[in-house]
Protein backbone atom coordinates (compact mmCIF):
# COMPACT_ATOMS: atom_id res chain seq x y z
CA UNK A 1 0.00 0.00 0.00
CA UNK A 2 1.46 3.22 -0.80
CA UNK A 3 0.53 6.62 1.06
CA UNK A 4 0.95 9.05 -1.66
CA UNK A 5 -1.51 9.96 -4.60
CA UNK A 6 0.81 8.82 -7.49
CA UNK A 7 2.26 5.82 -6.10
CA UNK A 8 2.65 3.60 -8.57
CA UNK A 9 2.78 3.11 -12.58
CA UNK A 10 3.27 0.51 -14.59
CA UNK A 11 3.47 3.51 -17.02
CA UNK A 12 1.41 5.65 -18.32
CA UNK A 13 -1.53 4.11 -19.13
CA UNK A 14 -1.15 1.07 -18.08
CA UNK A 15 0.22 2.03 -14.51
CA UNK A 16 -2.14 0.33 -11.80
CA UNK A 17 -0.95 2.12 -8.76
CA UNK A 18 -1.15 0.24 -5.86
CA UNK A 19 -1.54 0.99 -2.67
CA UNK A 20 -3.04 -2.01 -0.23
CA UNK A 21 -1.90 -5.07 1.80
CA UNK A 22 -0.37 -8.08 1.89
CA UNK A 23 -0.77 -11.89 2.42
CA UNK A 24 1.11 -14.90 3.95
CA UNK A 25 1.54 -18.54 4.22
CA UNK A 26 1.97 -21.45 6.64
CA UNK A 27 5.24 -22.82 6.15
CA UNK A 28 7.94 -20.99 7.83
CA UNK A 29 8.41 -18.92 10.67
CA UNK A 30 8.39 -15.54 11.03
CA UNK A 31 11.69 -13.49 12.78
CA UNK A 32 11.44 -13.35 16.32
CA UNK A 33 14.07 -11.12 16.34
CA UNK A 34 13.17 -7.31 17.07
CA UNK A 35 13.54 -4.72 14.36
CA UNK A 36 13.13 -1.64 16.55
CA UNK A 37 14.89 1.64 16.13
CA UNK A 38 17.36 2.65 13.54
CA UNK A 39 20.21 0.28 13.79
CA UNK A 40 18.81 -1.39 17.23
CA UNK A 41 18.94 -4.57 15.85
CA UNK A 42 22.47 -4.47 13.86
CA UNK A 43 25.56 -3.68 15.28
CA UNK A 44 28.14 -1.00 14.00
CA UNK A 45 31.29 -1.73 11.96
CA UNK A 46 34.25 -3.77 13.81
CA UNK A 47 36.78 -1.67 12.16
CA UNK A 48 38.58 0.48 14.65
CA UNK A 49 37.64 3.87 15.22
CA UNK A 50 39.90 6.46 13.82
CA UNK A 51 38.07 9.42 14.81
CA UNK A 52 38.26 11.31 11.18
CA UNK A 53 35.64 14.17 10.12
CA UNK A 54 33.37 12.72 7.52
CA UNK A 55 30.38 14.61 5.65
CA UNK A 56 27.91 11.67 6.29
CA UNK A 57 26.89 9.61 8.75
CA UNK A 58 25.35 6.04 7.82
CA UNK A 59 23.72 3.79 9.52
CA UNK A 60 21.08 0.90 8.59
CA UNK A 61 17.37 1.08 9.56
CA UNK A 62 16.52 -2.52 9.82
CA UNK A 63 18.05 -5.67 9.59
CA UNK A 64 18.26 -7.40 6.34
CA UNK A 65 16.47 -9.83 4.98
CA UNK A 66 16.18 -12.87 2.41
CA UNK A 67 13.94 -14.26 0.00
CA UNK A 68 14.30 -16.78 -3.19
CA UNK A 69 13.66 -14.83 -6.29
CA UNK A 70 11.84 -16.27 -8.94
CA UNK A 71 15.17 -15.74 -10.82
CA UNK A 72 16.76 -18.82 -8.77
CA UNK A 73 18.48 -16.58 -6.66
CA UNK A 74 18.77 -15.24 -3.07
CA UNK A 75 17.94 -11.52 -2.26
CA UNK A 76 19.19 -9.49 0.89
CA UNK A 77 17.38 -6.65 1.54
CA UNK A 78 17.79 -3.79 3.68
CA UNK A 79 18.10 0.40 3.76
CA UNK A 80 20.98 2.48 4.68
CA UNK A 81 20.05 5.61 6.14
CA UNK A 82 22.92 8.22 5.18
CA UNK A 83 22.69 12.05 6.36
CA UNK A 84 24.72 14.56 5.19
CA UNK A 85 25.87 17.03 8.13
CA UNK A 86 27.52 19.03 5.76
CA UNK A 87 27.14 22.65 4.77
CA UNK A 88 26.45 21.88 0.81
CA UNK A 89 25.23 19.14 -1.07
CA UNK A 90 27.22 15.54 -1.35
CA UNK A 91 26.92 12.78 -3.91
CA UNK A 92 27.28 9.45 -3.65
CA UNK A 93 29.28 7.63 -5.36
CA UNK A 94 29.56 4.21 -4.01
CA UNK A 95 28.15 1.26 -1.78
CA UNK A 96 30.06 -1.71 -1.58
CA UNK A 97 28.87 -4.73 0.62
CA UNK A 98 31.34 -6.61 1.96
CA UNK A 99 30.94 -10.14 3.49
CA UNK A 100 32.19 -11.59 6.77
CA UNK A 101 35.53 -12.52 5.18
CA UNK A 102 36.03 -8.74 3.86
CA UNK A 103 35.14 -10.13 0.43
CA UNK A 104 33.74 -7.26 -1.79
CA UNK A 105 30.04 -8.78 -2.67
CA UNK A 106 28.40 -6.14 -5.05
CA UNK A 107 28.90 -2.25 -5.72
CA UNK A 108 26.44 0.12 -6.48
CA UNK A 109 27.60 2.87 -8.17
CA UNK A 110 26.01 5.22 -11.21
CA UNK A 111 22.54 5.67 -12.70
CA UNK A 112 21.88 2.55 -10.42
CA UNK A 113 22.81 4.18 -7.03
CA UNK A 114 20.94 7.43 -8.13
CA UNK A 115 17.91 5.03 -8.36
CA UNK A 116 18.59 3.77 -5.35
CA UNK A 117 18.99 6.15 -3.41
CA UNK A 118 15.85 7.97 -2.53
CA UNK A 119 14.07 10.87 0.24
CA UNK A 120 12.46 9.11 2.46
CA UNK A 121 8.50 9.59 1.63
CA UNK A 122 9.11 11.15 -1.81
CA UNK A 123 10.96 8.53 -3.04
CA UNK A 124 12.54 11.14 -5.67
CA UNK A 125 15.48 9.32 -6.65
CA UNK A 126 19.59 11.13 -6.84
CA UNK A 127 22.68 10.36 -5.47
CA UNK A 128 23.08 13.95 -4.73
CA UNK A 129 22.02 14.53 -0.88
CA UNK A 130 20.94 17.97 0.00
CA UNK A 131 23.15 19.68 3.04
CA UNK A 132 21.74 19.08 6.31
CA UNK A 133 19.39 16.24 4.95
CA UNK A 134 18.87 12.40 4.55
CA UNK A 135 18.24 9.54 1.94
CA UNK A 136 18.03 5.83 2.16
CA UNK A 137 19.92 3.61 0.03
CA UNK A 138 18.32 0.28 -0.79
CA UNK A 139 20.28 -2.40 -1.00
CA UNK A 140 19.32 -5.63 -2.82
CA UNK A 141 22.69 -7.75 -2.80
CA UNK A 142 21.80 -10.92 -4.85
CA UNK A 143 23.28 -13.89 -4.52
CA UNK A 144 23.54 -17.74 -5.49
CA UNK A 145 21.74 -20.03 -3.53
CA UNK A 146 23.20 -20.90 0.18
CA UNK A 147 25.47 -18.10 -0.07
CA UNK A 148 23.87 -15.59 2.33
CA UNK A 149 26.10 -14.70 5.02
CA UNK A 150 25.06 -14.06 8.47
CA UNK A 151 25.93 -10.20 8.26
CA UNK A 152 27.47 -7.86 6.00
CA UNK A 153 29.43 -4.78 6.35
CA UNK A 154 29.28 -1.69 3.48
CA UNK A 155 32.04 0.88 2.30
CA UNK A 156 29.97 4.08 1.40
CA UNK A 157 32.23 6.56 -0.99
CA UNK A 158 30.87 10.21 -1.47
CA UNK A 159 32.23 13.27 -3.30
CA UNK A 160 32.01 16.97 -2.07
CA UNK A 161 31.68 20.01 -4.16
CA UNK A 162 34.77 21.67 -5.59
CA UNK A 163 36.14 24.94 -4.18
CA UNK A 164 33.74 24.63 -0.80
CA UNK A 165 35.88 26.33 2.05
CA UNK A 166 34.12 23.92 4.84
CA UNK A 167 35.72 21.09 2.85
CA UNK A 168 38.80 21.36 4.51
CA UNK A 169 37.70 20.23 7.62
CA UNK A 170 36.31 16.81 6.06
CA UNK A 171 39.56 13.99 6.68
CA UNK A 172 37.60 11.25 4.88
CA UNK A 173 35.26 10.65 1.88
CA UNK A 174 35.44 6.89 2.89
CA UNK A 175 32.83 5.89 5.60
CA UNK A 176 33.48 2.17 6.63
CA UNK A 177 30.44 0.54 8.03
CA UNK A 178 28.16 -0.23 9.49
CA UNK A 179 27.28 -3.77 9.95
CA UNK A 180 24.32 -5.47 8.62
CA UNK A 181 22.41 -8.35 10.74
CA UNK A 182 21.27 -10.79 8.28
CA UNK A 183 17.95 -12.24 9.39
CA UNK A 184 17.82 -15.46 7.85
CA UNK A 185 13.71 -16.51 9.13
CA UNK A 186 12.61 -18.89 6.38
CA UNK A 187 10.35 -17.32 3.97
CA UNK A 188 6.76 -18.27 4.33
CA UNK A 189 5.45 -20.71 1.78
CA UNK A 190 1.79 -19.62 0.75
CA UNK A 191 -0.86 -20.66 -2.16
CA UNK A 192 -1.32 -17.76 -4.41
CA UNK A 193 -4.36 -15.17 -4.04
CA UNK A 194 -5.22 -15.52 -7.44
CA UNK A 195 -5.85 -18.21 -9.85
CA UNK A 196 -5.17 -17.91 -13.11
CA UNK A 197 -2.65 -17.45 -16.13
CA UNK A 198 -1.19 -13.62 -16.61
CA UNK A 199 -0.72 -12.45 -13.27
CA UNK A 200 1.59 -9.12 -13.80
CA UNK A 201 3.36 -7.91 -10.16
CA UNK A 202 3.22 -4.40 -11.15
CA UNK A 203 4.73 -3.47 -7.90
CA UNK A 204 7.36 -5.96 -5.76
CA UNK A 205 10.44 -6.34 -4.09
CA UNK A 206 13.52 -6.19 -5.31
CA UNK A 207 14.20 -3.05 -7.37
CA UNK A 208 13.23 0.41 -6.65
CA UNK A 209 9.43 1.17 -7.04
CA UNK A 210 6.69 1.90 -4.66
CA UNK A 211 6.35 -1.05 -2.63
CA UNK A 212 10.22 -1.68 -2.18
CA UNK A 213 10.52 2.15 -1.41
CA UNK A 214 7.79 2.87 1.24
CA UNK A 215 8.89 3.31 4.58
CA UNK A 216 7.26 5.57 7.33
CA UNK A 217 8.66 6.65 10.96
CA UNK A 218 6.48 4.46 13.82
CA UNK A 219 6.83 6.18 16.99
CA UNK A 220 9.43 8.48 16.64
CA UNK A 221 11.98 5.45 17.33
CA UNK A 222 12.19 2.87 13.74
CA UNK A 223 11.46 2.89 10.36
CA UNK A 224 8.41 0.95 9.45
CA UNK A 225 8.89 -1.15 6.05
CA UNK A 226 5.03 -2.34 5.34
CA UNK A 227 5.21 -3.66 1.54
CA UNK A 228 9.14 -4.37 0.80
CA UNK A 229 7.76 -7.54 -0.75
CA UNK A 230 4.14 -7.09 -1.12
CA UNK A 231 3.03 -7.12 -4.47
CA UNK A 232 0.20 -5.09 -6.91
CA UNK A 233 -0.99 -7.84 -9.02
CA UNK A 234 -2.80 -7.10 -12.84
CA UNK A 235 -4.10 -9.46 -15.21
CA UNK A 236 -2.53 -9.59 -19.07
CA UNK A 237 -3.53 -10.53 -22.36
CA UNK A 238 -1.52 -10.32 -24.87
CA UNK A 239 0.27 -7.11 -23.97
CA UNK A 240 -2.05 -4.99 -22.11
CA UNK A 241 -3.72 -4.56 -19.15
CA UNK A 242 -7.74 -3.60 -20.41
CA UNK A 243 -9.40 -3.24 -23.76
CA UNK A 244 -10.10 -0.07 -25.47
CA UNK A 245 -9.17 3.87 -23.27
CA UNK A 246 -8.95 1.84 -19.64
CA UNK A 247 -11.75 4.39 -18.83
CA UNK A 248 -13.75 1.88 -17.32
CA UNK A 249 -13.01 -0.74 -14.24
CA UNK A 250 -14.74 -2.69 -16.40
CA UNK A 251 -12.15 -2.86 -19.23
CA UNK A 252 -9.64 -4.03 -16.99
CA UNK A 253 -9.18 -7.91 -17.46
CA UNK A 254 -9.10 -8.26 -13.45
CA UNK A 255 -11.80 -6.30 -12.29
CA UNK A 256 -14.17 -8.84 -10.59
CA UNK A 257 -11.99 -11.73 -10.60
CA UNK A 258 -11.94 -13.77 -7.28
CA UNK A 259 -9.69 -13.11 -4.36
CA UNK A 260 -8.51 -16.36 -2.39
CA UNK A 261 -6.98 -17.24 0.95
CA UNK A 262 -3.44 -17.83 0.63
CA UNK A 263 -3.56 -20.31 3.82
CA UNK A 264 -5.42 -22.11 6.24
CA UNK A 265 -6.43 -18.68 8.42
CA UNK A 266 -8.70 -16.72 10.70
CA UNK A 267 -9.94 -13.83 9.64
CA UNK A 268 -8.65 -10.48 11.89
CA UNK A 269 -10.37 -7.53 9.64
CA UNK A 270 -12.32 -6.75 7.19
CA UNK A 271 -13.34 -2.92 5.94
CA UNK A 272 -16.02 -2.36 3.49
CA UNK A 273 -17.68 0.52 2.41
CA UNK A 274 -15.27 2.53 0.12
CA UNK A 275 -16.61 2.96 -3.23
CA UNK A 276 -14.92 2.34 -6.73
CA UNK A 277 -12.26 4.41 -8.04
CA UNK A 278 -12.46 5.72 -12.07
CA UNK A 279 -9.11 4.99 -13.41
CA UNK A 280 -6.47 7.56 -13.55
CA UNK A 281 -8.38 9.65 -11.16
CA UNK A 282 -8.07 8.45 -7.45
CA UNK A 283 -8.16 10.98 -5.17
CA UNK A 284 -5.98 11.24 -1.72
CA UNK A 285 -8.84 9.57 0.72
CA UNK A 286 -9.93 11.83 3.77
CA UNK A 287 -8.76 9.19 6.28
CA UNK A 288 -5.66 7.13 6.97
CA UNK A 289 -7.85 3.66 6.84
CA UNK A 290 -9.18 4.31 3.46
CA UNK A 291 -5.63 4.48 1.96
CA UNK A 292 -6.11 0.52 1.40
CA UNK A 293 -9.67 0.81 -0.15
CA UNK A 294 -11.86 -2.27 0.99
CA UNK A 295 -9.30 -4.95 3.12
CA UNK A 296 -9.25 -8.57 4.62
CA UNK A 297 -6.49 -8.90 6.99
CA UNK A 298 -6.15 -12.51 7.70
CA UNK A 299 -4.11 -14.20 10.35
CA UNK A 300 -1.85 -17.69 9.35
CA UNK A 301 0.01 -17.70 12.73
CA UNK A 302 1.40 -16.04 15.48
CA UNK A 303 2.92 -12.81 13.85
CA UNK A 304 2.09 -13.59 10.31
CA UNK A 305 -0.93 -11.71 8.47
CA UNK A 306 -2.10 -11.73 4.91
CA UNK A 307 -3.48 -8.47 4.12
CA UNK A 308 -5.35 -8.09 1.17
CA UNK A 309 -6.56 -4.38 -0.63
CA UNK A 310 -8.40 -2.02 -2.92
CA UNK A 311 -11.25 -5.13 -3.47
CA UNK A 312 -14.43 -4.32 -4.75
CA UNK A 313 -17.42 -3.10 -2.59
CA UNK A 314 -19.84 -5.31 -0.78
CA UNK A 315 -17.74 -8.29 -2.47
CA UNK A 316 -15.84 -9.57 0.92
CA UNK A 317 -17.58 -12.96 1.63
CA UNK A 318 -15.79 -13.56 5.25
CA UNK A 319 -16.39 -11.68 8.80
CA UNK A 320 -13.58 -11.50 11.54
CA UNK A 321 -12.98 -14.24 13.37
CA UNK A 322 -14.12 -17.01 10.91
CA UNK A 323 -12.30 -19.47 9.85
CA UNK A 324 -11.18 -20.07 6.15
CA UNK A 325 -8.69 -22.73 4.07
CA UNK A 326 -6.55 -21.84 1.55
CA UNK A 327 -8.27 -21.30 -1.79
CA UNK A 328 -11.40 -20.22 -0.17
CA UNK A 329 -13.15 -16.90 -1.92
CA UNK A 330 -12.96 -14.30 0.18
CA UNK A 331 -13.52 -11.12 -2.10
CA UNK A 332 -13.45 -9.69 -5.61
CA UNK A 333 -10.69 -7.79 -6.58
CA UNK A 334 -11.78 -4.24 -7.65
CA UNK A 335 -9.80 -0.41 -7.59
CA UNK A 336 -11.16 0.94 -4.78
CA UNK A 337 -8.82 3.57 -2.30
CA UNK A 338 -6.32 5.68 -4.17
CA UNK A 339 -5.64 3.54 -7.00
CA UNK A 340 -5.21 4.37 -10.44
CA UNK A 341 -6.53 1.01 -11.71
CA UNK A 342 -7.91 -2.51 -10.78
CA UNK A 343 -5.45 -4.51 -8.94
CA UNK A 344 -4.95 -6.29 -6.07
CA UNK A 345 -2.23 -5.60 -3.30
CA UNK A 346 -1.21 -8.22 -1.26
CA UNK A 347 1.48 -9.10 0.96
CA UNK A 348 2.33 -10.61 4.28
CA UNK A 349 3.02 -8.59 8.00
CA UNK A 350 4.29 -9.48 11.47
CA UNK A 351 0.89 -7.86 12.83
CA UNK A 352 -2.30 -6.84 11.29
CA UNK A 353 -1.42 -3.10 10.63
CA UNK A 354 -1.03 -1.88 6.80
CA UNK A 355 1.42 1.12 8.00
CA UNK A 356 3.51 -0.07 10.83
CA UNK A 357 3.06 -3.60 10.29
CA UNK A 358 7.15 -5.28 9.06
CA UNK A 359 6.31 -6.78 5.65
CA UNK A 360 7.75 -10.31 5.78
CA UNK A 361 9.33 -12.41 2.68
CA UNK A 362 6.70 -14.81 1.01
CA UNK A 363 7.51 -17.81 -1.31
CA UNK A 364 4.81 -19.81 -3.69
CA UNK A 365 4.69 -23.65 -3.15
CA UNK A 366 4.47 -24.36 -7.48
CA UNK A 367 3.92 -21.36 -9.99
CA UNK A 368 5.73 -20.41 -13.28
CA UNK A 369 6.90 -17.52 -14.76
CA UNK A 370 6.33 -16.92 -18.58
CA UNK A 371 7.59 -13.21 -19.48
CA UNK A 372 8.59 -10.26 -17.51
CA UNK A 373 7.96 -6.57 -18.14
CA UNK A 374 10.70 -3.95 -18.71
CA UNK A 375 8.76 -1.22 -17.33
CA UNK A 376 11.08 1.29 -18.39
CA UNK A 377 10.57 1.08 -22.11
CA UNK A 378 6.40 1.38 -21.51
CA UNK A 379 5.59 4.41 -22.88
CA UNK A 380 1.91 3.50 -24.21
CA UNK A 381 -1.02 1.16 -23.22
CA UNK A 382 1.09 -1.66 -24.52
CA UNK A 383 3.26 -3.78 -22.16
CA UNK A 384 7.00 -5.03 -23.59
CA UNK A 385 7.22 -8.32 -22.34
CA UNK A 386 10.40 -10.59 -22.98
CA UNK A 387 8.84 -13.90 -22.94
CA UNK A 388 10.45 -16.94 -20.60
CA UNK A 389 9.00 -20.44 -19.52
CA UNK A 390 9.99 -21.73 -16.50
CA UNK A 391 8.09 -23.70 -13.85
CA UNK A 392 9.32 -22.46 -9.91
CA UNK A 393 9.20 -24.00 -6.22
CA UNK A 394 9.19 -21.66 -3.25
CA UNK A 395 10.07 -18.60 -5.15
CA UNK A 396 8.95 -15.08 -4.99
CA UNK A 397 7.82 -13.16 -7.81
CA UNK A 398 10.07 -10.75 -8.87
CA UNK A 399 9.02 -6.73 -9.62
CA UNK A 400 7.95 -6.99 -13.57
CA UNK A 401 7.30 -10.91 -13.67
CA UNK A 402 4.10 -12.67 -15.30
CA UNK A 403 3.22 -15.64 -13.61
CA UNK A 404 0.43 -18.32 -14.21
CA UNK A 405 -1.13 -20.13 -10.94
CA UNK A 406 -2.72 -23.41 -10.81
């Protein structure tokens, strides 16, 4: 779910900003381990001290963590928070994770850090911080399967402006540090909420984009990370989202298409009432609850919730505290809330709260992925879509993947 008015695009046209909640599953267990305030849960670099002037000051929000991409691989997830207590502006120019051996694992550096690096609600991406202000970096370090190590440490390289006066009293343009925690909680296996062939995560972890960028201060002590890997899901046929101008929920392929339980559950909320959205013209709703439009929140266990958005009026079939098995109806998907088209948001929390709630890594037991969507080349109605065929166990749908459920 996404707390701004244009949160999301698939592009132009065929964007289907998404803003809702997410869903779970039954295998796995959730972290026990606290995520609290800024760095509470990590600990800072081991490198000895050396008491040098720097122009930023890093340190991570949360600790990481890992899911199984539907590209075979594992991604490590987590935010660097970097201020610049400088006088003028700094840029970025490098984040290197390092493993526990001191091994350089990945470097982000160019149009990718700008992209990465991001104002906190904005999201306006530059790897040019503004004096006396902060960014977060997001980090998605991928790597081959079993490789995951159980922290990682970053080298963050920055350049000043030329000819500033203050620069003279800054030693170091190398920060060293800090420490990530790598929380390495089993993702939690789930059945899809959809059924179906063309299912298009318009939003998702791992790359930047709405979802993967949201974060929001709870209580004045952490950053809250509610969809890292909740996904906006679309239908497609052929290459598009709806027939003719997308004017009309009804052109969309989705709107009205069933909404499932991803697991054996009890149901913890529901919200009806909020009326459907025209496309392309949500408005910002009066109050914070009806950012997610109508919403199931269902709990799979102790500290796992599916959370479910934007689904159509008067459609949810369940009340709170029934019961329900996976694959059991429990809505219609619809565009209600500030969307900008029919879609579903889903994803899975460590309690049943859409904004403070810790979005928590999800897997599908069987799925396959048959194209994925370079978003950046949309610049129409029409999706470009580089086909694949591959058949997946306990992955995660990657940002821009079409997958088919059973």
């Amino acid at each position: 779910m996404h707390f701004r008015q244009s949160y999301a695009v698939v592009a132009a046209l065929v964007t289907l900003t998404l803003a809702t909640t997410g869903c779970t599953a039954l295998k796995g267990e959730p972290s026990t381990k606290p995520s609290s305030s800024t760095g509470s849960s990590t600990s800072r670099s081991t490198t000895a001290v050396s008491d040098r002037v720097t122009a930023i000051m890093v340190e991570p929000t949360q600790p990481a963590q890992v899911v199984r991409g539907s590209d075979g691989k594992d991604h490590v997830e987590y935010n660097l928070l970097v201020v610049n207590v400088f006088s003028d502006p700094v840029t970025l120019t490098g984040v290197t994770v390092v493993g526990t051996s001191g091994e350089d694992l990945m470097t982000i550096q160019g149009a990718k850090l700008a992209a990465a690096t991001q104002t906190l609600y904005t999201h306006a991406p530059s790897a040019v911080i503004p004096a006396s202000a902060a960014v977060a970096v997001e980090v998605d370090l991928v790597l081959p399967p079993g490789r995951v190590p159980d922290h990682v440490s970053n080298r963050i390289t920055y350049a000043l402006p030329a000819g500033v006066p203050g620069a003279v009293i800054v030693e170091d343009t190398v920060v060293k540090g800090p420490t990530i925690e790598v929380d390495h909680a089993r993702a939690i296996t789930i059945k899809p909420p959809l059924a179906g062939d063309g299912w298009l995560a318009t939003s998702a972890c791992c790359s930047p984009n709405v979802h993967r960028d949201l974060r929001l201060a709870a209580d004045g002590l952490r950053f809250a990370t509610a969809e890292t890997f909740a996904v906006d899901w679309a239908l497609v046929k052929g290459n598009r989202v709806y027939d003719g101008d997308g004017s009309r929920n009804e052109q969309f392929y989705d709107f009205g298409t069933d909404v499932l339980a991803v697991a054996d559950s009890t149901v913890a909320s529901t919200s009806d009432g909020v009326p459907e959205t025209t496309p392309f013209a949500s408005t910002p709703p009066e109050t914070k609850e009806g950012f997610g439009g109508n919403t199931v929140i269902l709990k799979i266990a102790d500290g796992v919730y599916a959370a479910y958005g934007h689904l159509q009026p008067g459609s949810i079939q369940v009340k709170v505290g029934e019961t329900v098995r996976a694959g059991d109806v429990i809505g219609k998907l619809g565009n209600t809330g500030p969307s900008q088209g029919p879609h579903l948001h889903f994803g899975l929390l460590d309690k049943p709260d859409l904004f403070v709630g810790k979005s928590l890594p999800f897997v599908f037991k069987n799925f396959a992925v048959v194209g994925t969507v370079d978003f950046a080349t949309v610049t129409g109605d029409e999706l470009t879509i580089v086909p694949q065929s591959k058949k997946l166990r306990n992955a995660y749908p990657l940002y821009g993947s079409i997958a088919n459920f059973p």
